[in-house]
C-alpha atoms as a PDB file:
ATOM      1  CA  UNK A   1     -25.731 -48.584 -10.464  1.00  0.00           C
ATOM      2  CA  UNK A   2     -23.799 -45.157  -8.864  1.00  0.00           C
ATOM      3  CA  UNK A   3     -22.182 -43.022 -10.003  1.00  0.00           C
ATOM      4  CA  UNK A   4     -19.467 -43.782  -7.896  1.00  0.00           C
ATOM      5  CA  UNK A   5     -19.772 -47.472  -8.906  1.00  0.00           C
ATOM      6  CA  UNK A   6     -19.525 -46.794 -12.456  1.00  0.00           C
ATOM      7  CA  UNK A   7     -16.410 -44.866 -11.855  1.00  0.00           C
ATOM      8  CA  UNK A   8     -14.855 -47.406  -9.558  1.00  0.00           C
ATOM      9  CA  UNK A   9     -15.876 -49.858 -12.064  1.00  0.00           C
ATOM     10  CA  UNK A  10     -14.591 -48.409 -15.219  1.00  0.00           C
ATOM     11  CA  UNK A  11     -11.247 -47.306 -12.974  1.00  0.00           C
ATOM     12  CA  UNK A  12     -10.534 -50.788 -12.413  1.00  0.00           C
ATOM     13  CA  UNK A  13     -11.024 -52.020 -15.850  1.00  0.00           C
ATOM     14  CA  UNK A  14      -8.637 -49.234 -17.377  1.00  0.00           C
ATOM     15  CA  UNK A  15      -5.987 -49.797 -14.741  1.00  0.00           C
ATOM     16  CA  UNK A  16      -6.250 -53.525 -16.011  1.00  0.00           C
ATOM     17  CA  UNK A  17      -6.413 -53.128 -19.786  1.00  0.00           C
ATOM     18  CA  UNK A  18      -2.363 -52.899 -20.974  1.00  0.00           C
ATOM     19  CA  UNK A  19      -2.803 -51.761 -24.866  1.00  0.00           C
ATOM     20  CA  UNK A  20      -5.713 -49.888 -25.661  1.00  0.00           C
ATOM     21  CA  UNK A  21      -7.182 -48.945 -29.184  1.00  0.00           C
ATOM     22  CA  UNK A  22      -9.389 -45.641 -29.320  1.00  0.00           C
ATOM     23  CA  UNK A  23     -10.607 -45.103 -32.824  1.00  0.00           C
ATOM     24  CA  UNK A  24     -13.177 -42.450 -33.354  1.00  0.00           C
ATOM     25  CA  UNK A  25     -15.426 -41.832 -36.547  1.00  0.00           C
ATOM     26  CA  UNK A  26     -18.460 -39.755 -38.185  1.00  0.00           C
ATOM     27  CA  UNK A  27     -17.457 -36.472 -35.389  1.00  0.00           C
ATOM     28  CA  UNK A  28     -19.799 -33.471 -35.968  1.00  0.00           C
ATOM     29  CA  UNK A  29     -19.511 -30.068 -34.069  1.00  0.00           C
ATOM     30  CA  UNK A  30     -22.274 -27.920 -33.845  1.00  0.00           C
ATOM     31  CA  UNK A  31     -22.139 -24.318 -32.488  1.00  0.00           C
ATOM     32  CA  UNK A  32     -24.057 -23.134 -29.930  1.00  0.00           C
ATOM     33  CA  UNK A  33     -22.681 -20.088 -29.732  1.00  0.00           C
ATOM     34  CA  UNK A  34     -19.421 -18.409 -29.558  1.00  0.00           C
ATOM     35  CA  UNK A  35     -18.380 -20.076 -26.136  1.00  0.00           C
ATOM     36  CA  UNK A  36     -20.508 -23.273 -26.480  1.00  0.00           C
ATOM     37  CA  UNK A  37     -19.951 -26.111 -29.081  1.00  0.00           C
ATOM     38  CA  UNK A  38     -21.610 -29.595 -28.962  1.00  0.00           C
ATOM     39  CA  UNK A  39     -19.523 -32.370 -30.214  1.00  0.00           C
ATOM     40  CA  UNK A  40     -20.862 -35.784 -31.537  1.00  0.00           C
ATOM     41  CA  UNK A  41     -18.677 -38.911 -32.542  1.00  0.00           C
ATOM     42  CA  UNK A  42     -18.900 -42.270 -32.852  1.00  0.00           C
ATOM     43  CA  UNK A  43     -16.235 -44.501 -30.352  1.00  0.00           C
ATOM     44  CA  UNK A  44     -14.327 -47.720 -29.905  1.00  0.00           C
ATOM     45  CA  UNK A  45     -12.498 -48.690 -27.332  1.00  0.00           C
ATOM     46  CA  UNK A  46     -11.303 -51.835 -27.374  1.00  0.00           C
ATOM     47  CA  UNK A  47      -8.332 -53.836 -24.875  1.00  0.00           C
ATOM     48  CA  UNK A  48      -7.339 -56.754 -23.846  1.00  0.00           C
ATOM     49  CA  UNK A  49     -10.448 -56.738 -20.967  1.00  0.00           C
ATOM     50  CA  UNK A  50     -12.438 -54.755 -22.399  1.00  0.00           C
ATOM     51  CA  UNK A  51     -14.462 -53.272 -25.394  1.00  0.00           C
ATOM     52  CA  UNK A  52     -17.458 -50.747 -26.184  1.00  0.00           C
ATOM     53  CA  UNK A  53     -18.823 -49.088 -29.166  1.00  0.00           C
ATOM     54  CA  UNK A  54     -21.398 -46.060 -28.848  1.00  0.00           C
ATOM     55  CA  UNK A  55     -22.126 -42.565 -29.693  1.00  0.00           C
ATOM     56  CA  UNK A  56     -21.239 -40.058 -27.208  1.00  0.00           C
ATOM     57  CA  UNK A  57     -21.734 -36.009 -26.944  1.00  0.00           C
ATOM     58  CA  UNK A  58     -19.856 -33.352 -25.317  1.00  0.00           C
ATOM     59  CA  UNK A  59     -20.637 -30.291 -24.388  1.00  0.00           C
ATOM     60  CA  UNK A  60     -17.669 -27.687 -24.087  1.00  0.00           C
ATOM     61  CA  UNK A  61     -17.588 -24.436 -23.671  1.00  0.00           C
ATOM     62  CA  UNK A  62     -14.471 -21.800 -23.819  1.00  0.00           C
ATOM     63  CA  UNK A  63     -13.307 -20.747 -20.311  1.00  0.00           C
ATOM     64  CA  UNK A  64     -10.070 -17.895 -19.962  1.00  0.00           C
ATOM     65  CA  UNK A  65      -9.161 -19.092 -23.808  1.00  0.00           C
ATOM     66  CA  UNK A  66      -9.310 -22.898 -23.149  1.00  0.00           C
ATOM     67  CA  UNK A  67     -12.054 -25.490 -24.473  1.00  0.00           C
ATOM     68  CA  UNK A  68     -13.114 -27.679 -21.390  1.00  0.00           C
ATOM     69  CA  UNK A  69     -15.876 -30.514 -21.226  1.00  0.00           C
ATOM     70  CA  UNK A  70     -18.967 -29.406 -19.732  1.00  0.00           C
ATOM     71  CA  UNK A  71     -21.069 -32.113 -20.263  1.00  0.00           C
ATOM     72  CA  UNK A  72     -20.859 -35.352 -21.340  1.00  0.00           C
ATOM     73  CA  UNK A  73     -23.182 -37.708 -22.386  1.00  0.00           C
ATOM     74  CA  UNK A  74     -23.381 -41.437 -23.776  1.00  0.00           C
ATOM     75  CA  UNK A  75     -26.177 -41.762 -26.246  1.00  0.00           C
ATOM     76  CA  UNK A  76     -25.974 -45.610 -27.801  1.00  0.00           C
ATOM     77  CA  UNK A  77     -23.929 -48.418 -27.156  1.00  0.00           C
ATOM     78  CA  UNK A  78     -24.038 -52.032 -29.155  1.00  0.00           C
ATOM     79  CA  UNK A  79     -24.263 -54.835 -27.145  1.00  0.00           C
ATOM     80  CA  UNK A  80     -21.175 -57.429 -27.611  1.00  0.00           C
ATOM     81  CA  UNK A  81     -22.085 -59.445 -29.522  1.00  0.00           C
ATOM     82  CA  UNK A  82     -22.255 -57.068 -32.114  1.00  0.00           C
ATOM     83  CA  UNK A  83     -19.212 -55.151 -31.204  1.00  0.00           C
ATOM     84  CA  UNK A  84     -16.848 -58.185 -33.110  1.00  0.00           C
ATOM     85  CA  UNK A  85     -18.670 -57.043 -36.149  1.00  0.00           C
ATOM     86  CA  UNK A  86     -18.535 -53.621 -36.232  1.00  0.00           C
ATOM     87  CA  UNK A  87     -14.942 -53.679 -35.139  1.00  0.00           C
ATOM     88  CA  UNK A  88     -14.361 -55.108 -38.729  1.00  0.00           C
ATOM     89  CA  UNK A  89     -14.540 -51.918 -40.159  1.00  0.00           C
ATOM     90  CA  UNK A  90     -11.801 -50.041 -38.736  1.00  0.00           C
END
């Protein structure tokens, strides 16, 4: 699939999903150096339409004093049928 698939894709289901719940667990920062870090964190999103559960990774780096996303990057995702489960434990 596109990129600009994915994004039309994923627009849709947001602009459909009402009530959203965003939790977000085991986060690690590493430094890179003094302008770059490397986050890591686990995610769920889960709405009405819609749920996922993954790690993801960003990449930011300081620009005129502010932290902005450089990079971002999904590393795992659970298929549903195991998402039920592991939404138990929030």
């Amino acid at each position: 699939m596109s990129h600009n698939a994915r994004v039309e894709q994923r627009t849709i289901r947001l602009s459909q999903s009402g009530k959203i719940k965003l939790y977000l667990a085991s986060e690690e920062v590493r430094s890179l150096n003094d302008q770059r870090v490397e986050l890591i964190f686990q995610k769920t999103y889960k709405s009405r339409r819609y749920q996922d559960k993954g790690s993801k990774s960003l990449l930011m780096e300081k620009r005129n004093g502010r932290w902005l996303i450089v990079q971002k990057e999904q590393l795992a995702s659970l298929p549903l049928e195991q998402l039920s489960t592991a939404l138990d434990f929030y």
